[in-house]
Protein backbone atom coordinates (compact mmCIF):
# COMPACT_ATOMS: atom_id res chain seq x y z
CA UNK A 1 0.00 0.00 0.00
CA UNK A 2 1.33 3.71 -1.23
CA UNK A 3 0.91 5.98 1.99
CA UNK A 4 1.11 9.44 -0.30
CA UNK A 5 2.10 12.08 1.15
CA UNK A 6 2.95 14.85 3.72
CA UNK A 7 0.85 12.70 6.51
CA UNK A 8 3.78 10.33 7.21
CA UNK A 9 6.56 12.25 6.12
CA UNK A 10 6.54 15.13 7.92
CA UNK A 11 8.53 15.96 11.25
CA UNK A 12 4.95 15.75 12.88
CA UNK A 13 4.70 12.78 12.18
CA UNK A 14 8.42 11.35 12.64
CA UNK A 15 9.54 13.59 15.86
CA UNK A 16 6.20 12.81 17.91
CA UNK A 17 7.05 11.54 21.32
CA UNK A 18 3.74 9.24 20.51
CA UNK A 19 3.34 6.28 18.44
CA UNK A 20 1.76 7.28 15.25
CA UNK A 21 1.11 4.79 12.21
CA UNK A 22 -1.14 3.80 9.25
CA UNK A 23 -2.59 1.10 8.86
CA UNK A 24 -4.84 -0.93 6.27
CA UNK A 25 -8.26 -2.26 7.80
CA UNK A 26 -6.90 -5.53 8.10
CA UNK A 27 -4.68 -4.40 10.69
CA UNK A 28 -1.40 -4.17 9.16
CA UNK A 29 1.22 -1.75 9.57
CA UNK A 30 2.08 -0.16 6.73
CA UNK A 31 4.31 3.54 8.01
CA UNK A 32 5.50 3.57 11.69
CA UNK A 33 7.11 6.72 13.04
CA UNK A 34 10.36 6.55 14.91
CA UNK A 35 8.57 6.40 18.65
CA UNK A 36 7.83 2.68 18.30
CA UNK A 37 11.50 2.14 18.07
CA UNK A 38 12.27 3.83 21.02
CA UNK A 39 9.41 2.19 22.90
CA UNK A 40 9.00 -1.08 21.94
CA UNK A 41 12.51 -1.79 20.82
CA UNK A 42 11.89 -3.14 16.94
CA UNK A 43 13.64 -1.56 14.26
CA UNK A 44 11.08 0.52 12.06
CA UNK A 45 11.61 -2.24 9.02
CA UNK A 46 10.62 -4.74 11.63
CA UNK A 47 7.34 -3.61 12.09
CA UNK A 48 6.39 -2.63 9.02
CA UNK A 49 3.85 -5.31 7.33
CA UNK A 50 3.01 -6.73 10.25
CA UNK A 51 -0.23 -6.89 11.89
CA UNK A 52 -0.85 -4.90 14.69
CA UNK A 53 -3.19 -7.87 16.69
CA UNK A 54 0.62 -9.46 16.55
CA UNK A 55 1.75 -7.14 18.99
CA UNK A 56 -0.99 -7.63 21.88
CA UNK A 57 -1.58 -10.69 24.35
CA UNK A 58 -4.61 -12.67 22.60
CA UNK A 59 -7.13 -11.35 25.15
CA UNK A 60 -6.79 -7.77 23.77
CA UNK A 61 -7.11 -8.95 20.24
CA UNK A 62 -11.07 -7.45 19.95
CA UNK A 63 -9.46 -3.97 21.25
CA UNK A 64 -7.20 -4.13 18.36
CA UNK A 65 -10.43 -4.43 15.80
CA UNK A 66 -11.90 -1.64 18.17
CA UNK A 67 -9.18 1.02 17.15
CA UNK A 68 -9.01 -0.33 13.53
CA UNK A 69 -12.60 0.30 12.44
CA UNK A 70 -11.93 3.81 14.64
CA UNK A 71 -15.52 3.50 16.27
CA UNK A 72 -14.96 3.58 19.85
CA UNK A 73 -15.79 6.87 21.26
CA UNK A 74 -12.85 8.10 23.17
CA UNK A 75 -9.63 6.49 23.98
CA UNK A 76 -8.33 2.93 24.18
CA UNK A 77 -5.99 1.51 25.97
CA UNK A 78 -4.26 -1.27 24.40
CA UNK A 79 -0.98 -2.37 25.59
CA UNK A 80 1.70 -3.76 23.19
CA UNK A 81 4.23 -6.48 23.49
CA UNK A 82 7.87 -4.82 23.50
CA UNK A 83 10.44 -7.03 21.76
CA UNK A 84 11.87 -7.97 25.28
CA UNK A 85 8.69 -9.65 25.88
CA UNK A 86 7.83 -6.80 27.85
CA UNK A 87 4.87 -4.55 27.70
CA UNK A 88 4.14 -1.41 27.50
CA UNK A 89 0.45 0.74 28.25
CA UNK A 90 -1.01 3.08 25.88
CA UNK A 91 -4.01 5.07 25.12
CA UNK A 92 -5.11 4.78 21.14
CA UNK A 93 -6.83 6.96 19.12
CA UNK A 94 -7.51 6.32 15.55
CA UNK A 95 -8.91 8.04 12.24
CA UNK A 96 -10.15 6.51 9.51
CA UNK A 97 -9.33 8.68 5.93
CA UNK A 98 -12.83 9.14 3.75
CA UNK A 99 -12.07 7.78 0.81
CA UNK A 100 -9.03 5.97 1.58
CA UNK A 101 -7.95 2.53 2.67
CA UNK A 102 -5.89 3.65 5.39
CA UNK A 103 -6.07 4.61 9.06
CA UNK A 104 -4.25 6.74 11.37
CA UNK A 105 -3.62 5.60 14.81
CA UNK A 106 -2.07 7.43 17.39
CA UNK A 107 -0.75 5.72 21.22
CA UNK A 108 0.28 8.26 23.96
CA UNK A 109 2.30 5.85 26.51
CA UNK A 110 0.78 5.56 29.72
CA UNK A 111 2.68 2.88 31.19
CA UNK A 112 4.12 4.64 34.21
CA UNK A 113 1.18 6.65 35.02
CA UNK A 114 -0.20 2.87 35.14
CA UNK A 115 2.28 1.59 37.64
CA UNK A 116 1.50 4.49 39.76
CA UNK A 117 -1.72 4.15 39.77
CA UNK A 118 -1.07 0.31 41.37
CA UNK A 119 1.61 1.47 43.46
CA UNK A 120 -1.31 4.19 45.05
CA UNK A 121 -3.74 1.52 45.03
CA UNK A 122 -1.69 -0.95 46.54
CA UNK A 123 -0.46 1.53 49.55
CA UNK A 124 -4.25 2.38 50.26
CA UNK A 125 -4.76 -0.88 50.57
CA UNK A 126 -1.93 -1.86 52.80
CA UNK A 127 -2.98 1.42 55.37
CA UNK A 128 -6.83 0.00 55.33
CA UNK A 129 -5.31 -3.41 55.86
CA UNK A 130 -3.25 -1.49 59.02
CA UNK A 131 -6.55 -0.38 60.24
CA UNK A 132 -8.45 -3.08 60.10
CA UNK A 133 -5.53 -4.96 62.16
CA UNK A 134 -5.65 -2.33 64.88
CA UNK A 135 -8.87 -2.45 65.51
CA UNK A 136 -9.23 -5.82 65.98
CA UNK A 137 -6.55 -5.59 68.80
């Protein structure tokens, strides 16, 4: 598939801290910016061609179809498999082009503010725990 133009080519779309691709409606990658590199770890020539759904733990595989045919309202998280078997939280937006076989997705990572949010949880749990402990004593 010929992504023409400015779209993908631009330092918008290269320099963005975010993830930013296009992809056909069968899922597959067809332009990555740089930012998945630096995220995920694959070279850009490794993820290009290949299907996003690859890149998720099987359970998220219906979120992947959610951000393809861009009809969620909002964002989606969807986390993605880094190439150390890792993974790695984001929130997805996509755009589907009138008139064109290709769509625009866009992940912001939220993986720390993720791991902060359990660390908070986890401490408010522990001091309710404390409580409870006291009071039965």
């Amino acid at each position: 598939m010929d992504i023409p133009d400015r779209r993908v080519s631009g330092p918008a779309f290269n320099d963005s801290p975010h993830l930013m691709a296009a992809i056909t409606p069968d899922g597959v990658l067809t332009v990555v910016n740089a930012a998945w590199e630096r995220a995920l770890g694959y070279r850009l020539d490794e993820l290009a061609g290949r299907k996003l759904a690859r890149l998720v733990d099987d359970a998220d595989r219906a979120t992947v179809r959610k951000l393809i045919n861009a009809r969620a309202d909002g964002l989606i998280e969807l986390a993605l498999r880094c190439k150390d078997g890792s993974y790695r939280a984001f929130e997805w937006e996509g755009r589907r082009v009138a008139g064109e076989q290709t769509i625009f997705i866009t992940g912001k990572d939220v993986t720390d503010r993720r791991k902060l949010e359990v660390t908070q949880s986890l401490r408010l749990y522990e001091l309710h725990a404390e409580q409870a402990r006291r009071r039965k004593t």
